[in-house]
Structures are given as C-alpha cells and as structure tokens.
N, C-alpha and C. Protein backbone atom coordinates (compact mmCIF):
# COMPACT_ATOMS: atom_id res chain seq x y z
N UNK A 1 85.03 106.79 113.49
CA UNK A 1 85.35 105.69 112.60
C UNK A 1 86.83 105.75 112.24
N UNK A 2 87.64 104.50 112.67
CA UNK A 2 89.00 104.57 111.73
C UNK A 2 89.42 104.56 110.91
N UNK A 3 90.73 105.12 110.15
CA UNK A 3 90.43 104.45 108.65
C UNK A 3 91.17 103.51 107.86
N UNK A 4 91.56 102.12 108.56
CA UNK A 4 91.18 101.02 108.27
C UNK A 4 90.04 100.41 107.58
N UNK A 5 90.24 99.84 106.67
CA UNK A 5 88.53 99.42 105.97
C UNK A 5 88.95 98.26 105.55
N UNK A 6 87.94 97.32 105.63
CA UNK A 6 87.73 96.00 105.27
C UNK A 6 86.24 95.76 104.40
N UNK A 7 86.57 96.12 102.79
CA UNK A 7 85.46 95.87 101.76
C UNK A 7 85.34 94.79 101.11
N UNK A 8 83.85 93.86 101.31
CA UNK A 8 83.61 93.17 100.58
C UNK A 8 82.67 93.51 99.88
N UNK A 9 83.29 93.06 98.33
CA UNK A 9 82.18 92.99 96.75
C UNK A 9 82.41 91.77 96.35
N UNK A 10 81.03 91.50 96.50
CA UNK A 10 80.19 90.25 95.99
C UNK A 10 79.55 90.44 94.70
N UNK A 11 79.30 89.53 94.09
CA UNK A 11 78.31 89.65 92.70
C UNK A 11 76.72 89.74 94.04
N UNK A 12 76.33 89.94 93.46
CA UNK A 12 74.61 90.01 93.82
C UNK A 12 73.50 90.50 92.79
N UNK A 13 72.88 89.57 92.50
CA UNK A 13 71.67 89.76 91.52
C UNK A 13 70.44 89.42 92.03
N UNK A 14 68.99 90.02 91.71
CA UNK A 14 68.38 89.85 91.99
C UNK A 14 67.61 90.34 93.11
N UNK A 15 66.67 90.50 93.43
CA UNK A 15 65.82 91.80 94.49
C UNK A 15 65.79 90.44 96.05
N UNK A 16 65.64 89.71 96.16
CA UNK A 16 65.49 88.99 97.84
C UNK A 16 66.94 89.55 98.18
N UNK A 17 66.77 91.00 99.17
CA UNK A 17 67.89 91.22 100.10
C UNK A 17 68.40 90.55 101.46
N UNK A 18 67.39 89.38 101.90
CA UNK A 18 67.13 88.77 102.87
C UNK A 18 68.70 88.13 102.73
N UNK A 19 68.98 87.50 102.26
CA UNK A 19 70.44 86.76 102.07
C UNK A 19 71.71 87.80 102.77
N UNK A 20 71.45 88.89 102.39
CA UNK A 20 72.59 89.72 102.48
C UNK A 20 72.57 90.20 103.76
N UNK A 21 71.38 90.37 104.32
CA UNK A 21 70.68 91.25 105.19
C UNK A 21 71.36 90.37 106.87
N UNK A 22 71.17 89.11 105.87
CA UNK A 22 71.50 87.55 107.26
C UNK A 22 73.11 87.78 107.45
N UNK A 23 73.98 87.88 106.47
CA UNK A 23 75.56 87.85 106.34
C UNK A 23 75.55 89.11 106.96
N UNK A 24 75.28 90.30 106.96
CA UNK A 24 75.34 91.45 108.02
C UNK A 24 75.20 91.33 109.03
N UNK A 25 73.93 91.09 109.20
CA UNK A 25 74.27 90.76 111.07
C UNK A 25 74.95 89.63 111.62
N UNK A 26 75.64 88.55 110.56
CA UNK A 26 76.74 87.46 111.33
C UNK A 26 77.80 88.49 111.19
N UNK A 27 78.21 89.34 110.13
CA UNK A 27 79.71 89.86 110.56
C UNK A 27 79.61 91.09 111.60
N UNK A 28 78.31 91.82 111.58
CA UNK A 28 77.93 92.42 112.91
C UNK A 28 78.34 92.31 114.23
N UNK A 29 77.70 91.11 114.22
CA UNK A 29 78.07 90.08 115.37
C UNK A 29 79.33 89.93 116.09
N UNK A 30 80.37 89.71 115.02
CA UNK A 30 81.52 88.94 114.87
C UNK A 30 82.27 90.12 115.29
N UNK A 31 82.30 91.64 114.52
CA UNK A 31 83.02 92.30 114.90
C UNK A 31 82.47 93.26 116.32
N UNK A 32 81.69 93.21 116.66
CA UNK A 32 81.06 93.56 117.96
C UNK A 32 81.70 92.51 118.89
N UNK A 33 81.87 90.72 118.86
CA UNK A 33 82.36 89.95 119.96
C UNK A 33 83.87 90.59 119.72
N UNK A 34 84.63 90.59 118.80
CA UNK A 34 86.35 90.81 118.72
C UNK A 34 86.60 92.43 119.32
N UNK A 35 85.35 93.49 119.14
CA UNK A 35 86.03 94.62 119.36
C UNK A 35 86.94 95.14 118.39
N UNK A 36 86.60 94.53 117.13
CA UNK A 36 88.02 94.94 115.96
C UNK A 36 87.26 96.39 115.06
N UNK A 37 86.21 97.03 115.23
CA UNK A 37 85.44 97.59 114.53
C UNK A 37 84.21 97.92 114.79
N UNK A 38 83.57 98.34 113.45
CA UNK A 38 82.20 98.31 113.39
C UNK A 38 81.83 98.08 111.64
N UNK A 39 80.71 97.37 111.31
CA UNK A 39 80.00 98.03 110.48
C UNK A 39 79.54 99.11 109.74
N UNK A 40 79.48 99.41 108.25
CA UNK A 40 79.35 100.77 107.98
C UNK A 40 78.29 100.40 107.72
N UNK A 41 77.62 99.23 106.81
CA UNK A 41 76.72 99.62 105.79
C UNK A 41 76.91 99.07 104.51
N UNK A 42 76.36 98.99 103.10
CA UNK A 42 76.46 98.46 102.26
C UNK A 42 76.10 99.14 101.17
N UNK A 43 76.54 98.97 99.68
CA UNK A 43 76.26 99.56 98.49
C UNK A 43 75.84 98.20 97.63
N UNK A 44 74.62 97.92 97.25
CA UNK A 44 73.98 97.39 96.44
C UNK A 44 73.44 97.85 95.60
N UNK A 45 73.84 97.35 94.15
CA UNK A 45 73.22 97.46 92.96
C UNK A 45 74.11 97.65 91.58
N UNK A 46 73.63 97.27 90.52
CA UNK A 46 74.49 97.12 89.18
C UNK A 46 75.11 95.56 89.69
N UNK A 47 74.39 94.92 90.19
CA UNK A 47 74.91 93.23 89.71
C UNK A 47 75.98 93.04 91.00
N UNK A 48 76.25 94.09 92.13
CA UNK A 48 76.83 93.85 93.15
C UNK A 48 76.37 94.43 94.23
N UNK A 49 77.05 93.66 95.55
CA UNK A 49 77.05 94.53 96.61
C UNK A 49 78.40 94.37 97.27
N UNK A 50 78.69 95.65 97.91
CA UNK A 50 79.59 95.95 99.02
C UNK A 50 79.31 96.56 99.92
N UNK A 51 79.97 95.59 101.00
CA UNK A 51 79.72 95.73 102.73
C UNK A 51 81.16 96.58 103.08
N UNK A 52 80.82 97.53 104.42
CA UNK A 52 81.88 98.34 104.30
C UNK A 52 82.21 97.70 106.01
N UNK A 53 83.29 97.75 106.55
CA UNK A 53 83.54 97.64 108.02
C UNK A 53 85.38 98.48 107.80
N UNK A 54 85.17 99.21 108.88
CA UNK A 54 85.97 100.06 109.72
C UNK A 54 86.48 99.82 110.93
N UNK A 55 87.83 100.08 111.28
CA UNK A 55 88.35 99.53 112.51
C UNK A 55 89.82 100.16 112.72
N UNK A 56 90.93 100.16 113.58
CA UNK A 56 91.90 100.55 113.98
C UNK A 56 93.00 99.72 113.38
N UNK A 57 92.93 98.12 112.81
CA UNK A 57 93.69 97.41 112.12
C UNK A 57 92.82 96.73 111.35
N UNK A 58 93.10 96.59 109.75
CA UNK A 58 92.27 96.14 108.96
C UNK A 58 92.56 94.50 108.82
N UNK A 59 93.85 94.45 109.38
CA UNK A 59 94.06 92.56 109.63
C UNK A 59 92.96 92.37 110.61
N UNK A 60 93.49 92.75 112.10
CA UNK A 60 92.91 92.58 113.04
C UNK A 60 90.95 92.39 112.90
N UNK A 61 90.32 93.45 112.35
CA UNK A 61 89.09 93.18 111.69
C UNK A 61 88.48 91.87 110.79
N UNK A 62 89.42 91.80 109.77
CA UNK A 62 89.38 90.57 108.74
C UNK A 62 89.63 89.54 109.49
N UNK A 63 90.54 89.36 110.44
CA UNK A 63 90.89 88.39 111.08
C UNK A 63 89.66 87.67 112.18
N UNK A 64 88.92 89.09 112.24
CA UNK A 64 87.10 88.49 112.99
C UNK A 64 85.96 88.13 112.45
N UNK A 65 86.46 88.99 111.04
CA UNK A 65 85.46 88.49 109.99
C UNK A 65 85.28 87.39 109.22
N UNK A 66 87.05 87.05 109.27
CA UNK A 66 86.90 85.74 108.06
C UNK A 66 85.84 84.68 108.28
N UNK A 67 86.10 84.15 109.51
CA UNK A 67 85.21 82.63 109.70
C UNK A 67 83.81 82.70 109.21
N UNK A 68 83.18 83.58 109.32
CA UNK A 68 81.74 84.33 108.45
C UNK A 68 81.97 84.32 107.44
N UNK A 69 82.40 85.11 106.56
CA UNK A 69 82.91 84.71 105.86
C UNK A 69 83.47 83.68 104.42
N UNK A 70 84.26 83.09 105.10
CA UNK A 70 84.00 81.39 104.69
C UNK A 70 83.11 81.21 105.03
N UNK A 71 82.60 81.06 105.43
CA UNK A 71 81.34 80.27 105.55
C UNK A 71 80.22 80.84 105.15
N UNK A 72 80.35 82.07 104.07
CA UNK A 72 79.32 82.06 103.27
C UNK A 72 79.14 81.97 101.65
N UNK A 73 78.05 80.94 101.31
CA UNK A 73 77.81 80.63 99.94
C UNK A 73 77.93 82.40 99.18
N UNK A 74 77.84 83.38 99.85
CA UNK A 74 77.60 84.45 98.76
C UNK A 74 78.61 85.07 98.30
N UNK A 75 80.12 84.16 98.83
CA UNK A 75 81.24 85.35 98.23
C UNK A 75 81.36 84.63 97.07
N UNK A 76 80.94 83.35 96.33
CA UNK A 76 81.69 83.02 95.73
C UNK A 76 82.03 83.96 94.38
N UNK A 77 82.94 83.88 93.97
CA UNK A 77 83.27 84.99 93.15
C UNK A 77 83.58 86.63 93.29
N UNK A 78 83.95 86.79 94.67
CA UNK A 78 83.66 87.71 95.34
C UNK A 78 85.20 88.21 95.92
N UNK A 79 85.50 89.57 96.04
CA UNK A 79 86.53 89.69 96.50
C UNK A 79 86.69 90.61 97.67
N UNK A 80 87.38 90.53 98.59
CA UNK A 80 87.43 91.04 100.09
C UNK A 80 88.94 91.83 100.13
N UNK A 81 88.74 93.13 100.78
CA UNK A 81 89.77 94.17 99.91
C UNK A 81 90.28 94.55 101.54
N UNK A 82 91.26 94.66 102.18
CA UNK A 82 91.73 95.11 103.11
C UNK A 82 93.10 96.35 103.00
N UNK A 83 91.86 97.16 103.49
CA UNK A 83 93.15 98.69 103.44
C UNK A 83 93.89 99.14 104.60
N UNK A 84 94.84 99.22 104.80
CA UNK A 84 95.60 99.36 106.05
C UNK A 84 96.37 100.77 106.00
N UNK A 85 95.78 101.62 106.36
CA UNK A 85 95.79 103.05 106.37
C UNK A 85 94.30 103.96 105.69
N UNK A 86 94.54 105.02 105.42
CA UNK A 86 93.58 106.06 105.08
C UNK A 86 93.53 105.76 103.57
N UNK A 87 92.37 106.38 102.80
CA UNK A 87 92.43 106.24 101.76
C UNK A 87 93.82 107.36 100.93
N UNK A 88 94.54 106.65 100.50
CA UNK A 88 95.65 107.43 99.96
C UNK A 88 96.66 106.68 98.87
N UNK A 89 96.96 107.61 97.90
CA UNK A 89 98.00 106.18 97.33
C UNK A 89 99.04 105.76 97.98
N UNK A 90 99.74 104.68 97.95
CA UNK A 90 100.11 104.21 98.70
C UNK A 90 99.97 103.29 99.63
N UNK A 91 98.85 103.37 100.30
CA UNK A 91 98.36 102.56 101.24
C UNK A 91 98.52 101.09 101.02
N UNK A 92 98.69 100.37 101.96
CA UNK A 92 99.23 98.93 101.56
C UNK A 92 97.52 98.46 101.13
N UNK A 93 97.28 97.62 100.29
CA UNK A 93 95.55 97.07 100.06
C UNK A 93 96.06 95.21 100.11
N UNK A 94 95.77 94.34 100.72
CA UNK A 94 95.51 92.99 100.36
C UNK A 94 93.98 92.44 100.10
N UNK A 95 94.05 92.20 98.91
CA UNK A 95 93.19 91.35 97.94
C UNK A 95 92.92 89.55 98.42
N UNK A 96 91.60 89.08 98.82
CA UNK A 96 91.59 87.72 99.06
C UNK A 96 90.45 87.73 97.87
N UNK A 97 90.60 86.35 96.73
CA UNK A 97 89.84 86.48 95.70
C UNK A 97 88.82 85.11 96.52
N UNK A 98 87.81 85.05 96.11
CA UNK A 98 86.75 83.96 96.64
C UNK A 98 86.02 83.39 94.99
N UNK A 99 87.23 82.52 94.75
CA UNK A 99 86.65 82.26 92.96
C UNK A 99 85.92 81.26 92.95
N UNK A 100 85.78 80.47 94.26
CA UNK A 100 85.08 78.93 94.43
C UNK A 100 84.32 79.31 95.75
N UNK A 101 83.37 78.24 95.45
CA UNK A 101 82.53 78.42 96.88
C UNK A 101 83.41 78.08 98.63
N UNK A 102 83.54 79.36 98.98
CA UNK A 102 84.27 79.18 100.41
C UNK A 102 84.06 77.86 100.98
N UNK A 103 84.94 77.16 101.38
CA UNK A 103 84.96 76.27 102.56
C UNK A 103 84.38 76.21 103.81
C-alpha cells in the first residue's frame, strides 16, 4: 500500500449500510479501471463514515474517484481529504468541502 491517501468523511446515520456498501464498489470500480490505487476499507460509526483509498499519487486517485463521487447524494456535507505524502507533519493535505448536494 502507498502512502498517498484519499479520505472520505461523510455524515452517516442510521443502520441500512446498503447505501454505503453501493458507493464502495462504484469507487472500487473506478480505481481498479484508472490503476490509481486501491481501496482500504471504511470506519463507520458515531454519526459518520470514512472510506479510506491508497495509491502512489493522491491527485491522480481523486482524480478517478471524483466523478463517483459527485455523483453521490451521500457526500452532502461531507468532506474528501487528500494527503500527498506519508502521514507526517507537513505533508501537503487538500480539503474539497461537499456542503450542497454534489452535482
């Protein structure tokens, strides 16, 4: 795994994981056709979830993920965190906020 990371936290309430479960395997998908990554996995619970994806450039990743993405009703309010290096201070992080329902 590289350590590039591309985290999204969503609000999420409520027990039907089916919603979330569907947006995983589209960005699955997405980063399996680009080759930008993989999938880690997800942390749900306390009123959120976060999806983890890993890759060699964290643009390059986001850049396969977005169109999914947008195009889902569940970020709204949701923010998508791109780290471009290892976890360390320093590391450059860009923040995309999703305060309205994606386009």
């Amino acid at each position: 795994m590289s350590q590039h990371c591309v985290k999204v936290v969503l609000p999420f309430l409520g027990s039907d994981l089916s919603p979330l479960f569907r947006l995983e395997e589209q960005l699955m998908e997405a980063i399996k056709k680009s080759g930008a990554g993989e999938f880690d996995g997800n942390d749900v619970g306390q009123g959120q979830a976060v999806l983890y994806m890993y890759g060699p450039d964290a643009d390059a990743l986001y850049e396969a993920v977005a169109p999914v993405l947008h195009g889902s009703g569940l970020l709204k309010g949701g923010t998508v965190i791109r780290r471009c290096g290892p976890p360390a201070e320093g590391t450059r992080e860009v923040r995309t906020e999703f305060t309205e329902r994606p386009v």
